[in-house]
C-alpha atoms as a PDB file:
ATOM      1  CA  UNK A   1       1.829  24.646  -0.436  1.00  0.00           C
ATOM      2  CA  UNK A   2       1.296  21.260   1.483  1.00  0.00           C
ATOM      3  CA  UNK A   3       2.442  21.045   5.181  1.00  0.00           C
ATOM      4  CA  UNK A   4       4.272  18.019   6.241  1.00  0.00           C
ATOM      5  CA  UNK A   5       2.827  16.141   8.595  1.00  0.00           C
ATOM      6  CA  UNK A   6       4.102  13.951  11.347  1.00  0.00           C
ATOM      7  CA  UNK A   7       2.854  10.757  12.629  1.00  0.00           C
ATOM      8  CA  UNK A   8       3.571   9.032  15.500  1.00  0.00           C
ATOM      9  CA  UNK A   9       4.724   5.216  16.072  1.00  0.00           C
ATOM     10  CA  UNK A  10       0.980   4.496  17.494  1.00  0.00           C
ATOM     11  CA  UNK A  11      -1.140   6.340  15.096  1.00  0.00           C
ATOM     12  CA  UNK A  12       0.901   4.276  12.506  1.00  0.00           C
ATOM     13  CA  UNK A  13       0.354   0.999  13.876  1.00  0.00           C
ATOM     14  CA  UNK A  14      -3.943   2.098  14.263  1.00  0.00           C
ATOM     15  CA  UNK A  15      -3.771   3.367  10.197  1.00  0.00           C
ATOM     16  CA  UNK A  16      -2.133  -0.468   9.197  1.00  0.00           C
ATOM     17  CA  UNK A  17      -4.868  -1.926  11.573  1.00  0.00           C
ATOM     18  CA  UNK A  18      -7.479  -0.156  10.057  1.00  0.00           C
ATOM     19  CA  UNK A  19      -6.305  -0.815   6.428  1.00  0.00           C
ATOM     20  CA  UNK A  20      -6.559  -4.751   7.399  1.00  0.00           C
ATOM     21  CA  UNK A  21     -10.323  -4.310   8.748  1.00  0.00           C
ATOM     22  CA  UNK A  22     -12.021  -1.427   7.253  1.00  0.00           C
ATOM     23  CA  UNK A  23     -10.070   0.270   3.740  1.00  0.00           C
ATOM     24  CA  UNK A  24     -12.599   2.347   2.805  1.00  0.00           C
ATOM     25  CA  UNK A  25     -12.724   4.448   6.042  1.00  0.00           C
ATOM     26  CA  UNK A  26      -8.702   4.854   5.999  1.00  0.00           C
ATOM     27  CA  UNK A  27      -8.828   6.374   2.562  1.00  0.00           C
ATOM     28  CA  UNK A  28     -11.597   8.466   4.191  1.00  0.00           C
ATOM     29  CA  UNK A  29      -9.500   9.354   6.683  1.00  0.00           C
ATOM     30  CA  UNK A  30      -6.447  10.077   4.501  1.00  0.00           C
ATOM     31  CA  UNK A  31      -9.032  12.065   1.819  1.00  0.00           C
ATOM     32  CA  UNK A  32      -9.764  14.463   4.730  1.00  0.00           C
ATOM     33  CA  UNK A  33      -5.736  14.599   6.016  1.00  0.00           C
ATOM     34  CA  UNK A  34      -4.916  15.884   2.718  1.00  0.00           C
ATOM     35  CA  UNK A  35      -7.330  18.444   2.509  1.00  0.00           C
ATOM     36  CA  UNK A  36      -6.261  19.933   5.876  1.00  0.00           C
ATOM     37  CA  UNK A  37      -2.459  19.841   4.395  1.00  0.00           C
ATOM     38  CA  UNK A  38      -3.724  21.436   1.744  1.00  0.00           C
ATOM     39  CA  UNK A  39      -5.763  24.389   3.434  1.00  0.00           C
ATOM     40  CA  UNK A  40      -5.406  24.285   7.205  1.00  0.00           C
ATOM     41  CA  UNK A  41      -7.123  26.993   7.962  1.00  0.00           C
ATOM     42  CA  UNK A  42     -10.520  25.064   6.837  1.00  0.00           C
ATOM     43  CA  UNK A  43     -10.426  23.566  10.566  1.00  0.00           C
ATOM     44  CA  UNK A  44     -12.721  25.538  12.883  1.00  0.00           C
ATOM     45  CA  UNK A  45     -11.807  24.619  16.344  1.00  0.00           C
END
């Protein structure tokens, strides 16, 4: 079961900014996101 996830107005405008300068690190960054909807509980806080 995947958790929906909600992103605000600001973190959306920083992912489109990073997708201009640096690609690689926002699929990186959206690798990882998935995997936490995926299994949240593989955070340790």
């Amino acid at each position: 079961m995947k958790y929906e996830l909600d992103i605000s107005e600001e973190l959306e405008k920083k992912f489109s900014k990073l997708a201009k300068k640096n690609r690689k690190q926002l699929l990186i960054i959206h690798k990882k996101v998935e995997e936490i909807r995926e299994n949240p509980s593989i955070i340790s806080l």
